[in-house]
Structure formats: structure tokens, C-alpha cells
Protein backbone atom coordinates (compact mmCIF):
# COMPACT_ATOMS: atom_id res chain seq x y z
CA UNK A 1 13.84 -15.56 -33.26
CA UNK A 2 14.13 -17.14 -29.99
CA UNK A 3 17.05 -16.33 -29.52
CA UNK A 4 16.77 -12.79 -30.21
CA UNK A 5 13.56 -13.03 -27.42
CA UNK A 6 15.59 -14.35 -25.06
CA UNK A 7 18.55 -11.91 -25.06
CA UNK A 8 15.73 -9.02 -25.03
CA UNK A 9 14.33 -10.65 -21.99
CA UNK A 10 17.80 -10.71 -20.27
CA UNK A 11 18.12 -6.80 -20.55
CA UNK A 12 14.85 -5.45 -20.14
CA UNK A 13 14.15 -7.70 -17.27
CA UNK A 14 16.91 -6.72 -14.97
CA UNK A 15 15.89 -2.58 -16.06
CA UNK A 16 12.30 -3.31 -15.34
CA UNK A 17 13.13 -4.64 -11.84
CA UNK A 18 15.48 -1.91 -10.87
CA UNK A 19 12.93 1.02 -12.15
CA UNK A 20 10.39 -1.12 -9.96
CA UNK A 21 12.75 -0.94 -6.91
CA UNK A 22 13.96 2.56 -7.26
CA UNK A 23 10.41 4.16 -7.52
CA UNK A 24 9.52 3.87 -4.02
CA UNK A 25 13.14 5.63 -3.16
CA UNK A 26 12.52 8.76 -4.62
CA UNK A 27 10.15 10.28 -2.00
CA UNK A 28 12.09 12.09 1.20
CA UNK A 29 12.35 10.24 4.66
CA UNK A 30 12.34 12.75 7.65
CA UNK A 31 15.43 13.08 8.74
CA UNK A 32 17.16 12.87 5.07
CA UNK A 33 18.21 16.04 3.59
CA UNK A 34 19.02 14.78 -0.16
CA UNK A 35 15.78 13.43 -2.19
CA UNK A 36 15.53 13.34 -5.95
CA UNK A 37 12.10 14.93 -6.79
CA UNK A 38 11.68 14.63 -10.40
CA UNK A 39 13.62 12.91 -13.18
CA UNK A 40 13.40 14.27 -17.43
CA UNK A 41 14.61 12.30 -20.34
CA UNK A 42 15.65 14.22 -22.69
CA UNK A 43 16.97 12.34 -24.80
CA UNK A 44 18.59 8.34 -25.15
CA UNK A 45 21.36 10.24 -23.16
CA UNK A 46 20.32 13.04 -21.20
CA UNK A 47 18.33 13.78 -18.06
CA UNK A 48 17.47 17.00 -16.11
CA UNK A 49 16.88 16.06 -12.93
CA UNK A 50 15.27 17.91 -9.79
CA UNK A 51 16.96 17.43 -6.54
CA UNK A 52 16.13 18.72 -3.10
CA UNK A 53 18.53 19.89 -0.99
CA UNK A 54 17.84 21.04 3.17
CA UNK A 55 14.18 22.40 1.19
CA UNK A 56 15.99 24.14 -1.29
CA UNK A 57 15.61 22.94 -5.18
CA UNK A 58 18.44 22.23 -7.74
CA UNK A 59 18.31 21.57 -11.26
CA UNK A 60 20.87 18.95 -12.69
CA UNK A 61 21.76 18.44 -16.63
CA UNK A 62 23.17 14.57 -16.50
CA UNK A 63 24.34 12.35 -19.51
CA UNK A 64 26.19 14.09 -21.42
CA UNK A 65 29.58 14.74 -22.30
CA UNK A 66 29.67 16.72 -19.10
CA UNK A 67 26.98 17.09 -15.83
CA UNK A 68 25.66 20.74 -15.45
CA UNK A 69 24.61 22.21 -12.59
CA UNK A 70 21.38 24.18 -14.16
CA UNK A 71 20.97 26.28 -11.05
CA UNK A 72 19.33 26.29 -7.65
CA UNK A 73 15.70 27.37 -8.21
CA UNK A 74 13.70 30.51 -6.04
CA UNK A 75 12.03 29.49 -2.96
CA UNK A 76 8.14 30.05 -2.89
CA UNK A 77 8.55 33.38 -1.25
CA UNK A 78 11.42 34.89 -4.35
CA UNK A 79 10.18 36.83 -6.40
């Protein structure tokens, strides 16, 4: 049993520590044109994520047996 604690700790650990560090990374600096916006599991495997782009929006379909571009999203003025 303490074993099985142990090797638990030793994975979710290092995961909670890098979600911890990465959190703060996701907002834009000025003077950066990339930023990820939003992030989706889907499932064990997949994500859609939301990525900005010179103030433009992109959906991307990651994790699974292929990456998808979903599509670049209207601007607030498209209609």
C-alpha cells in the first residue's frame, strides 16, 4: 500500500507542479502574437484548444491519431 502511495505521489506530483507553472503562461504579453486562450478535454486523449493568433482566433483538435485544424473563427464584426 505504500508502495502503491508512493509511486502515485511520483506522477501526480511532477503534473501538479507543471499545471501550477503553466497557468500563469497562458495569458498574452504585449508584444507576443501567439497566446493559447482556452484549453477542452475531451476526452483521456483529446483537447480542442483556442489559440490566438495577431487577434484573430483558431480552433485546434489535438490528441488524436491526427491534429485538426477546426477553423479560424469570425471576428466580432462577421456576421
Amino acid at each position: 500500500m505504500l508502495r502503491a502511495g508512493g509511486a502515485l505521489a511520483v506522477l501526480v506530483v511532477p503534473l501538479w507542479l507543471a499545471t501550477r507553472a503553466l497557468r500563469g503562461r497562458r495569458r498574452s504579453r504585449p508584444g507576443h502574437r501567439l497566446a493559447l486562450a482556452e484549453s477542452l478535454a475531451l476526452d483521456p486523449r483529446r483537447r480542442l484548444l483556442l489559440v490566438r493568433c495577431d487577434g484573430r482566433e483558431l480552433l485546434l483538435l489535438t490528441g488524436g491519431s491526427q491534429d485538426a485544424v477546426i477553423g479560424w473563427l469570425p471576428g466580432p464584426g462577421a456576421r
